[in-house]
Structure formats: C-alpha cells, structure tokens
Protein backbone atom coordinates (compact mmCIF):
# COMPACT_ATOMS: atom_id res chain seq x y z
CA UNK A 1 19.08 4.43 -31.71
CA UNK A 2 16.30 5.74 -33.91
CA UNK A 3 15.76 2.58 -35.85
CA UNK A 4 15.23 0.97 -32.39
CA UNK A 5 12.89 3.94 -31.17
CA UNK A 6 10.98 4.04 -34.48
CA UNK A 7 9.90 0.03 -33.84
CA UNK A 8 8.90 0.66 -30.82
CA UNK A 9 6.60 3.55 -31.99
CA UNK A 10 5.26 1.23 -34.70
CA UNK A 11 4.33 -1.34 -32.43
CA UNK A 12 2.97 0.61 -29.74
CA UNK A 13 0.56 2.15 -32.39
CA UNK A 14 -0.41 -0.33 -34.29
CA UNK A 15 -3.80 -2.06 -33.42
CA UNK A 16 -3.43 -4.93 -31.18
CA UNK A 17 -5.29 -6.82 -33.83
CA UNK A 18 -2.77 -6.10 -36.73
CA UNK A 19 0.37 -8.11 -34.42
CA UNK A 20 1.32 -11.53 -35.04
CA UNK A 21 0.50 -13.11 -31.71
CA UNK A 22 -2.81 -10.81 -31.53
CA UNK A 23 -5.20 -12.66 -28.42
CA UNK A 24 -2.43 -15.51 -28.05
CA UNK A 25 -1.92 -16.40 -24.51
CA UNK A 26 1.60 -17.52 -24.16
CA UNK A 27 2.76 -19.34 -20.36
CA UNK A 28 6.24 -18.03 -19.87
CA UNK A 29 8.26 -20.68 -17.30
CA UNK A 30 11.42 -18.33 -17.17
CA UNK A 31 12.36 -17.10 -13.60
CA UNK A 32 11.40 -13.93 -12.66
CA UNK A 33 14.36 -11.69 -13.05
CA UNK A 34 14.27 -13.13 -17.20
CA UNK A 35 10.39 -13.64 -17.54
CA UNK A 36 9.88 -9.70 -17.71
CA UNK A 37 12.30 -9.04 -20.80
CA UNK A 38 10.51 -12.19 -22.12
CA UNK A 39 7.08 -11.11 -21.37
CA UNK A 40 8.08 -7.64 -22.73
CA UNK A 41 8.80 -8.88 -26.33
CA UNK A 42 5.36 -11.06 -26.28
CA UNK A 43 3.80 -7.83 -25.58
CA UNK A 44 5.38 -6.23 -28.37
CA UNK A 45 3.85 -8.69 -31.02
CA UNK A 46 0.22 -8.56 -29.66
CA UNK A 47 0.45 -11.35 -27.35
CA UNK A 48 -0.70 -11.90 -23.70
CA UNK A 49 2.32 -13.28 -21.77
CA UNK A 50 1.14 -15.73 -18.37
CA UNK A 51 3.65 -15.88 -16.09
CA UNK A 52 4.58 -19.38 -14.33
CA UNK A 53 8.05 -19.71 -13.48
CA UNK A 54 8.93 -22.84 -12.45
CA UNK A 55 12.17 -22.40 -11.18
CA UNK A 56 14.04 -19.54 -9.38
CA UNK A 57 17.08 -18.39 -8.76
CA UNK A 58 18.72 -16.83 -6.02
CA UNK A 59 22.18 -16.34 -3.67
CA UNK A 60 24.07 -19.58 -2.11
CA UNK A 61 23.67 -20.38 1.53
CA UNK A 62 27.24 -21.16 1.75
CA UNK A 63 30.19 -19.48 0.09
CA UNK A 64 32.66 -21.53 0.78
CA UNK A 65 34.01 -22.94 -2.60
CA UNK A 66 33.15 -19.32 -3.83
CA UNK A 67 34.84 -17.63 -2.15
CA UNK A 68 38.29 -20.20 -2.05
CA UNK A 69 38.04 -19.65 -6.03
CA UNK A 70 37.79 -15.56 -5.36
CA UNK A 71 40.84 -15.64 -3.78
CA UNK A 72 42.63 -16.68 -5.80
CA UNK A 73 40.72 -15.32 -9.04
CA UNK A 74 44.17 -13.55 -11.00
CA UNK A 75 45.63 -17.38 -11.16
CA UNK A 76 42.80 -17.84 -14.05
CA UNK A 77 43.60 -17.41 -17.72
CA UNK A 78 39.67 -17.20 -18.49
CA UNK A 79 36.56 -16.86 -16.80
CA UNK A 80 33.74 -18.30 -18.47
CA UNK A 81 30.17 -17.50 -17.99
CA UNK A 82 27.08 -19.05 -19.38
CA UNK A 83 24.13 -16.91 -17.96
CA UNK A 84 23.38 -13.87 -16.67
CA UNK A 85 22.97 -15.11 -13.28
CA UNK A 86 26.41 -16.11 -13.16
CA UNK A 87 27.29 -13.28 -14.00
CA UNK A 88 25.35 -11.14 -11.42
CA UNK A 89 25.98 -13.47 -8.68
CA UNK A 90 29.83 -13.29 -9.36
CA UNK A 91 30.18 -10.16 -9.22
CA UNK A 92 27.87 -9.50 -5.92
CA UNK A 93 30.12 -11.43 -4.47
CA UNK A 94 33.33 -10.50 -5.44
CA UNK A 95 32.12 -6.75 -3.96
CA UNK A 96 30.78 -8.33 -0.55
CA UNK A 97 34.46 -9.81 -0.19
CA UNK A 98 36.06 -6.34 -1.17
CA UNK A 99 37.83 -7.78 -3.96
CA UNK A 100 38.00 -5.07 -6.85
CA UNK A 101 37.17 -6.00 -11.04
CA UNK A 102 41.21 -5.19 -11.22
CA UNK A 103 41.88 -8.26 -9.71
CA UNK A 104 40.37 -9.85 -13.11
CA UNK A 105 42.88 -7.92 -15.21
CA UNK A 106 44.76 -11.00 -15.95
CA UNK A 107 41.70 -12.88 -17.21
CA UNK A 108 39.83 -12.93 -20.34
CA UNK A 109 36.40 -13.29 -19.64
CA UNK A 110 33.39 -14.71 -22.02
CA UNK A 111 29.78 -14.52 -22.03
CA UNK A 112 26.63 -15.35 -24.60
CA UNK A 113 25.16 -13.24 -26.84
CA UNK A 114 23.27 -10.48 -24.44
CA UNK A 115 24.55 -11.42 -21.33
CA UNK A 116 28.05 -10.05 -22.65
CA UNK A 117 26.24 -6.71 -21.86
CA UNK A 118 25.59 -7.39 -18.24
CA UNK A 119 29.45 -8.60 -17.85
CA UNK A 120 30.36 -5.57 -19.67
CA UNK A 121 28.21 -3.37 -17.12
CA UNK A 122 30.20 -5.14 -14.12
CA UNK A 123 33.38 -5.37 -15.31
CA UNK A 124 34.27 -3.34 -18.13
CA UNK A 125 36.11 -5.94 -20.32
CA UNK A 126 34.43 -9.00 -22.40
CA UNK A 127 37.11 -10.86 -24.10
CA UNK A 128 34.79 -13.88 -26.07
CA UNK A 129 31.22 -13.81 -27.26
CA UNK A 130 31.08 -17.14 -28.89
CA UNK A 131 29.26 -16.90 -32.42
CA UNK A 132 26.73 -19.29 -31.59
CA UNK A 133 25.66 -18.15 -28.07
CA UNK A 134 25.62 -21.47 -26.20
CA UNK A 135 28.24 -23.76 -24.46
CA UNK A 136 28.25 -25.58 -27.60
CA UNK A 137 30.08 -22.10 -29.05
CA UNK A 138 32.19 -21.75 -26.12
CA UNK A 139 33.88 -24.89 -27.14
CA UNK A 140 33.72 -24.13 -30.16
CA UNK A 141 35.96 -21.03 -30.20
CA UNK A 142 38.18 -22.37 -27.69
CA UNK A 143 38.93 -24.99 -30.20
CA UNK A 144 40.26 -22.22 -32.26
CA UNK A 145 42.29 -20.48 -30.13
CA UNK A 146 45.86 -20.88 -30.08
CA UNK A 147 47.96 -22.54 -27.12
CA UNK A 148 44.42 -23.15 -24.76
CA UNK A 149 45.89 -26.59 -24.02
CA UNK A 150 46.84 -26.08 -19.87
CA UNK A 151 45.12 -23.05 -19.95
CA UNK A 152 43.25 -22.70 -16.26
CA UNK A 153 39.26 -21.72 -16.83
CA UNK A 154 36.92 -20.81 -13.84
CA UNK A 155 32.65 -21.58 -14.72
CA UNK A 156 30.66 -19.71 -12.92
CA UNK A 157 27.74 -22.35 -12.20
CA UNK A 158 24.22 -22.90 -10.32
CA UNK A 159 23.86 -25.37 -7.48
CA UNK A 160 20.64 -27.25 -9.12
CA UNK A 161 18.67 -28.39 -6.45
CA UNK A 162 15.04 -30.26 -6.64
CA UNK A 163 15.49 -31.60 -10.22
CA UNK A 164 18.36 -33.76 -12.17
CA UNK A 165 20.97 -31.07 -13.22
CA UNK A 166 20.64 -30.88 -16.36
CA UNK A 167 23.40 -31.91 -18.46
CA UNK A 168 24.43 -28.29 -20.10
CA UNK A 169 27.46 -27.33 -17.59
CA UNK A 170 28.90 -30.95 -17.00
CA UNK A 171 28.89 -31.28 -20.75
CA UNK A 172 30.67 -28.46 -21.14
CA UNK A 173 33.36 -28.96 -18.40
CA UNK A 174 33.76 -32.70 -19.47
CA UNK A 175 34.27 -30.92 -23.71
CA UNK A 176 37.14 -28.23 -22.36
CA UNK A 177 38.86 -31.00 -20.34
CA UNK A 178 39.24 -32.97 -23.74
CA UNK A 179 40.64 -29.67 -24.90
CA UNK A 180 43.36 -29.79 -22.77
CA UNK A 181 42.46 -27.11 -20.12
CA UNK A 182 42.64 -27.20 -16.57
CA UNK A 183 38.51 -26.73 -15.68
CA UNK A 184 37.35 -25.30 -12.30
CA UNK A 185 33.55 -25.18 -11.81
CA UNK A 186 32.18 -23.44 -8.87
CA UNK A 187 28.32 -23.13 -7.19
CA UNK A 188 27.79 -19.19 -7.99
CA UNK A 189 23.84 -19.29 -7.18
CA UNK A 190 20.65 -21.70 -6.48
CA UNK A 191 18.69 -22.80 -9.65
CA UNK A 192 15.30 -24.67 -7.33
CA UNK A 193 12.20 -25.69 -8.65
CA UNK A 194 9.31 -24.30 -7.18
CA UNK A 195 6.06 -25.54 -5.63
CA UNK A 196 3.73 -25.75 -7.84
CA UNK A 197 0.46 -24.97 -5.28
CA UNK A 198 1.02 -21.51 -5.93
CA UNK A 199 0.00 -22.39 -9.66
CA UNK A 200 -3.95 -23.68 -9.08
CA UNK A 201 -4.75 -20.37 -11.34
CA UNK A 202 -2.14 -20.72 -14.15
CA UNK A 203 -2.72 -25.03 -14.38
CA UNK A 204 -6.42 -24.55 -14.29
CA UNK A 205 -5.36 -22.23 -17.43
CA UNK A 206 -3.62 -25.14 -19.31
CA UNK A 207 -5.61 -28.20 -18.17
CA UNK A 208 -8.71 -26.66 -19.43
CA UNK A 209 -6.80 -25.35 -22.93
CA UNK A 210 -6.86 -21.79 -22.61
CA UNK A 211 -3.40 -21.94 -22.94
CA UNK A 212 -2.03 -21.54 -26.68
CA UNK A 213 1.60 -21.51 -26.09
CA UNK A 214 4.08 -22.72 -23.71
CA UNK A 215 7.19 -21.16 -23.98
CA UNK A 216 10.65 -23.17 -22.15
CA UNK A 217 13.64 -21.16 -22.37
CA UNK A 218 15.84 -23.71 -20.60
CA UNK A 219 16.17 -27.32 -19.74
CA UNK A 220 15.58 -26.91 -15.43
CA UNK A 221 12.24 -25.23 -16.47
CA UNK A 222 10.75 -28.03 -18.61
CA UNK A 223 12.12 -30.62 -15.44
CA UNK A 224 10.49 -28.37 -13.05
CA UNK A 225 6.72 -27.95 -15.56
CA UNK A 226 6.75 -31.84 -15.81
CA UNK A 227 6.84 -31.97 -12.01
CA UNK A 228 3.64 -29.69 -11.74
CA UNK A 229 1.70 -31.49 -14.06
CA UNK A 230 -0.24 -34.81 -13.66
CA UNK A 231 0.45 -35.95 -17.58
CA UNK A 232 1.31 -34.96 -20.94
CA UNK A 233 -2.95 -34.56 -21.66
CA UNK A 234 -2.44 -31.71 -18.89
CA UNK A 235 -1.11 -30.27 -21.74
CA UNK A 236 -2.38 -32.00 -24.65
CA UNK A 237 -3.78 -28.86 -26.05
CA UNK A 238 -0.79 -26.66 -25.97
CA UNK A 239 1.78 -25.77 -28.64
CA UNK A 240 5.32 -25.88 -27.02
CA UNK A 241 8.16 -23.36 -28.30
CA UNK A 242 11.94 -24.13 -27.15
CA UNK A 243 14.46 -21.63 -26.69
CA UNK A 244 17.10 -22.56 -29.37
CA UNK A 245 18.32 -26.26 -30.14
CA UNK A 246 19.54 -27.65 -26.92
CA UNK A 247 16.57 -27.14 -24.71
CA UNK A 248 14.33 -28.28 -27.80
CA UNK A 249 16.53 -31.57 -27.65
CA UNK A 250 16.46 -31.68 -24.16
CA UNK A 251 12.87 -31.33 -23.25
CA UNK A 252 12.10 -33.78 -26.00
CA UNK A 253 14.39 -36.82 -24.23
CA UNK A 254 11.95 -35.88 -21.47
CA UNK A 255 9.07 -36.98 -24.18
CA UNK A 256 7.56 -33.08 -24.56
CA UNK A 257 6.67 -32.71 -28.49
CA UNK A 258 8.19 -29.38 -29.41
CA UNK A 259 6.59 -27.68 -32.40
CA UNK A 260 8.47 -24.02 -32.28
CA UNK A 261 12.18 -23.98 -32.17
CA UNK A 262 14.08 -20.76 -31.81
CA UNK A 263 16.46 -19.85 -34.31
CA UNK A 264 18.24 -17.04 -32.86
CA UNK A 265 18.61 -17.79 -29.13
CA UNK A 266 20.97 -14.67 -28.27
CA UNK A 267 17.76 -12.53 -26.74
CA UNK A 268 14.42 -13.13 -26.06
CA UNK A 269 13.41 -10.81 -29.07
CA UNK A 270 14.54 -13.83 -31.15
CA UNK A 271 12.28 -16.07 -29.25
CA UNK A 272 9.51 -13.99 -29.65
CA UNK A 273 9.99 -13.67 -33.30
CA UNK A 274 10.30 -17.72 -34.05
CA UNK A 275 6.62 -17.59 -31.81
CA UNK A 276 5.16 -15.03 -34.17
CA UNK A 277 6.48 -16.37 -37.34
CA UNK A 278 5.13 -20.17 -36.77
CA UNK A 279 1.62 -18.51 -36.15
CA UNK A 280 2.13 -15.97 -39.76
CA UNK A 281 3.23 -19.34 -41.43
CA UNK A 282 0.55 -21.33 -40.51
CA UNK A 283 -1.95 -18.53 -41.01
CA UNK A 284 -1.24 -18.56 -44.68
C-alpha cells in the first residue's frame, strides 16, 4: 500500500511538463462506467483525456433467457465471465430475483485480470483468472484442466445491438464446444452504439487534427467510431492505440492502421503505459 501511495505522490507533484504524455490530447471511446479509470491513468502521465464513448452499456429490456438460466444457476460447473459488465449485470440481477451468491456454491467462477476484483466484491469466490486475461486465456486454461470434457459452462454476454457483434464471445463459445463442454450463453446487458450528433465538439476535434491519440479499448468501439466518421482522412492525422492484441487485429480487418498496441491488457494502467512509452521511444 505505500509503494502504491508513494506513485501517486510522485505523480501528483511532479510538473505536468516532466510526464510522458505532457499536452497530449488522447480521445478515449470506452463507455462511461470504464472511460473514468481510463481517463484517470492518462491523467496520471500528463495527458489530457477527451471523452467520446461510442458505445454504452446498460440493463436488458427483457429478462427472459436471464432469468430461465438463474434458475437454474447450481446445475453449472463454471460460470465464465469476460467483462466487468457481465459481471455487474449478473449479479444485479440475481439480487432483483432474490436468489442469494450461495446458490453459486457449486460453481467455479472465472474472470480477467481486474475484473476478478469486481466478481470477488459480489461474490466472494473467483475460482480462474486466466494468465493471459482474454477469452483467448480462458480457453487456454480450460485446455489444461482435467476432466472439462461435458462439463456445463454459463457466459455471461451483451446483447450487441446497432453494429455486427463482434466476433470475441461466439469465438469463444464455438473454442469450448471443441473442448468438449456443454456451452450456455446468455444476453446479461445491452452493448449499443451511440449517436454520434452529440459528438459535433469532439469530431470537430479530430477532423481538424487536434486530436493526437485515439485510444480503442474494444472491438464494438472501433465499429461504433467508424460509423461517426465520414472516412479514414477524418482521422488521417491521428495516432491509434489498441487495447491488447485482439482489438488491434480486429480494428485493423476493419482497415484502421494501429500504431500503439498494448502489452499488458489486464488494467487500463497498462494501456496508459504502452501510450506513454511509444511517445518516450520516439522522443529519443
């Protein structure tokens, strides 16, 4: 805990003009409820975070499938989670319904990298936090673990609507079927682009280059920024970063040139940090 408090000192007291990402203006397209944390660690390293999310999340307008796989939640061997959403969502619902966290007893349940924290918060167990925090790692531990062949697994997952789900979730359904296990996924929560004429502001920003960084930490957002913008010379001007490997390879199948690729892609401090160390780098 001091360690932690003695960074924060540092950077709090060190000149603005002494940080890596001193007077860089860097869009952040995350939805709200992440974009603060984001922002937060931008901050930290001198830069000036822009908000534009360009999709949001929020509650289901109908339950139905939900709540089926609710009642019947102890039949699961696992529960697997792959954001934080998920994870909130899950668990609002499963107290609207009455149903208590010892109902889950008989599951093992998994989240990535800092998410595992929020799961902890709600449930007081986390049985799997895959090495490499992405679906990707998911499989690959499951892979490893002995007699998961028929084992029953319930994803927690959005409802995409307004863009082409991307293909993160069905990918990694379609790779634990070919493990052998029995895969339920379920709508948890709305992932929905949004309009983009409450933008004029923020696309004035990049259109006119005053924008140094864009910053995509998942696949919906970079579907949702391409809808908002008239061309890639909206953006000709802008460096764009890419939270870890899959959205990097993602967003470029949707022909966006990625320069800034996030190594760790467990927290938003490790997307900051790949930011700031492309701009020391190319300062020298």
């Amino acid at each position: 805990m001091k360690s932690n408090l003695k960074k924060i000192e540092i950077n709090l007291l060190t000149s603005s003009s002494k940080l890596p990402l001193y007077g860089k203006r860097i869009l952040v397209t995350a939805p709200r409820n992440y974009a603060s944390r984001f922002a937060e660690q931008i901050i930290q390293k001198g830069g000036l975070p822009i908000l534009l999310p360009t999709i949001e999340t929020c509650y289901l307008s109908n339950y139905i499938e939900l709540d089926t796989a609710l009642s019947g939640i102890d039949k699961f061997n696992w529960i697997v989670f792959t954001s934080r959403n998920g994870i909130i969502a899950f668990f609002h619902r499963l107290h609207d319904l009455g149903i208590p966290t010892s109902m889950l007893h008989n599951c093992q349940l998994c989240a990535l990298g800092k998410d595992s924290e929020s799961l902890l918060s709600f449930s007081g167990q986390v049985d799997l936090i895959p090495t490499e925090s992405s679906p990707a790692g998911i499989v690959s531990e499951f892979a490893k673990t002995p007699q998961i062949y028929d084992q029953t697994v319930l994803i927690p997952a959005p409802e995409v609507v307004g863009i082409p789900e991307p293909n993160v979730v069905p990918k990694l359904v379609s790779d634990l079927q070919k493990l052998g296990m029995k895969v339920t996924r379920v709508p948890t929560y709305i992932t929905r682009c949004l309009d983009k004429n409450i933008y004029p502001v923020e696309l004035n920003l990049i259109r006119q280059g005053m924008i140094d960084i864009i910053a995509f930490s998942s696949t919906a957002e970079v579907e949702s920024f391409l809808r908002m913008v008239n061309s890639q010379s909206d953006y000709k001007h802008c460096i764009i970063a890419c939270f870890g490997p899959y959205t990097t390879a993602n967003a470029r199948k949707l022909g966006v040139n990625v320069s800034i690729v996030s190594k760790d892609y467990s927290s938003f401090e490790g997307f900051a940090e790949a930011i700031a160390e492309f701009y020391t780098l190319t300062s020298k």
